[in-house]
Structures are given as C-alpha cells and as structure tokens.
Protein backbone atom coordinates (compact mmCIF):
# COMPACT_ATOMS: atom_id res chain seq x y z
CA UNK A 1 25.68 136.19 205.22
CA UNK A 2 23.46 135.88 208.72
CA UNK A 3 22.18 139.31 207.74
CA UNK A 4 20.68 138.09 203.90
CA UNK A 5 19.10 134.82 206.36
CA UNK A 6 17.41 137.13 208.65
CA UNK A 7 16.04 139.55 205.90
CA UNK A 8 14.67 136.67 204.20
CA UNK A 9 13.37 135.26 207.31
CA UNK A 10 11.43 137.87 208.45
CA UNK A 11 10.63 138.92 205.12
CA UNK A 12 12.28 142.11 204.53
CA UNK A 13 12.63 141.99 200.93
CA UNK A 14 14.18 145.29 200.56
CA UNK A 15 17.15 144.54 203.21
CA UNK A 16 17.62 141.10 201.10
CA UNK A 17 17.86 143.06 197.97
CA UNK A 18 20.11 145.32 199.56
CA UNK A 19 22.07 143.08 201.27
CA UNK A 20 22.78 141.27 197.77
CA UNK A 21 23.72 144.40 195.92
CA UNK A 22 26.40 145.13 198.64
CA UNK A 23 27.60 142.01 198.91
CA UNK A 24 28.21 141.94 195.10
CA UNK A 25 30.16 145.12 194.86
CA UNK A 26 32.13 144.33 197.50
CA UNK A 27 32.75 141.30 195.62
CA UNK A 28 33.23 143.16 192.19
CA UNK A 29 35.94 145.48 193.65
CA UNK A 30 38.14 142.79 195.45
CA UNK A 31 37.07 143.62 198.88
CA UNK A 32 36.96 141.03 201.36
CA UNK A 33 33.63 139.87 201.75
CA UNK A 34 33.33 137.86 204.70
CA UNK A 35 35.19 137.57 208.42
CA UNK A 36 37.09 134.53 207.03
CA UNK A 37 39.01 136.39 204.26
CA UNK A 38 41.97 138.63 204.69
CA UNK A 39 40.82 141.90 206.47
CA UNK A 40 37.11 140.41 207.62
CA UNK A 41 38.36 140.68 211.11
CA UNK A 42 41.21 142.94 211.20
CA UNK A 43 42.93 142.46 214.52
CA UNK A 44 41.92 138.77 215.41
CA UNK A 45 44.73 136.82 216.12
CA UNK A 46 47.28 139.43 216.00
CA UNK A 47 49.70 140.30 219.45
CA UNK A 48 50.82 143.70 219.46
CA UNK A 49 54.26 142.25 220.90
CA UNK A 50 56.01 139.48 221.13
CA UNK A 51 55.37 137.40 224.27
CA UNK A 52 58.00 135.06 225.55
CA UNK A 53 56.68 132.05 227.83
CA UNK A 54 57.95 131.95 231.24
CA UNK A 55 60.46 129.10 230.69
CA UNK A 56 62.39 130.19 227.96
CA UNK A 57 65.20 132.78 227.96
CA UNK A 58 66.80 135.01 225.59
CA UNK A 59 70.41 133.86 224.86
C-alpha cells in the first residue's frame, strides 16, 4: 500500500480515504489486492516459450 503511505504522508486525507475504500472492495470481491497475490503482476515470471539451454538436446 505505498500509495495509502504517501497520502498519509503528505496529508491528503481524501486520497487515504479513497485509497482504503478501494482497497476494501477489492478485498470484498476476491480480487487480488496486492503485486504478491495471484494476478498482482500478470506476466512476471512467465516465458512465452519454452527455452532449452545450450547444452542439452532433445532426444
């Protein structure tokens, strides 16, 4: 939640409030909520194809 620490840091106090009431419904309807669940980062990690080092061989 770096955005909810900077609202309250510079003392936006409507961005923290809104910043709450997101994060809660996200939370409500089972959407991931931060990068660390499943679908934060959607494509980190993943290869498009397989990729076969340079010393191995298909037999």
């Amino acid at each position: 939640m770096r955005l909810l620490r900077l609202a309250v840091e510079s003392q936006r106090w409507d961005l923290a409030a809104h910043t709450l009431v997101l994060a809660t419904a996200r939370f409500l309807s089972g959407a991931p909520v931060g990068p660390n669940e499943q679908g934060g980062k959607r494509n980190a990690g993943k290869r498009r194809g397989e990729k076969r080092s340079a010393g191995k061989t298909k037999a």
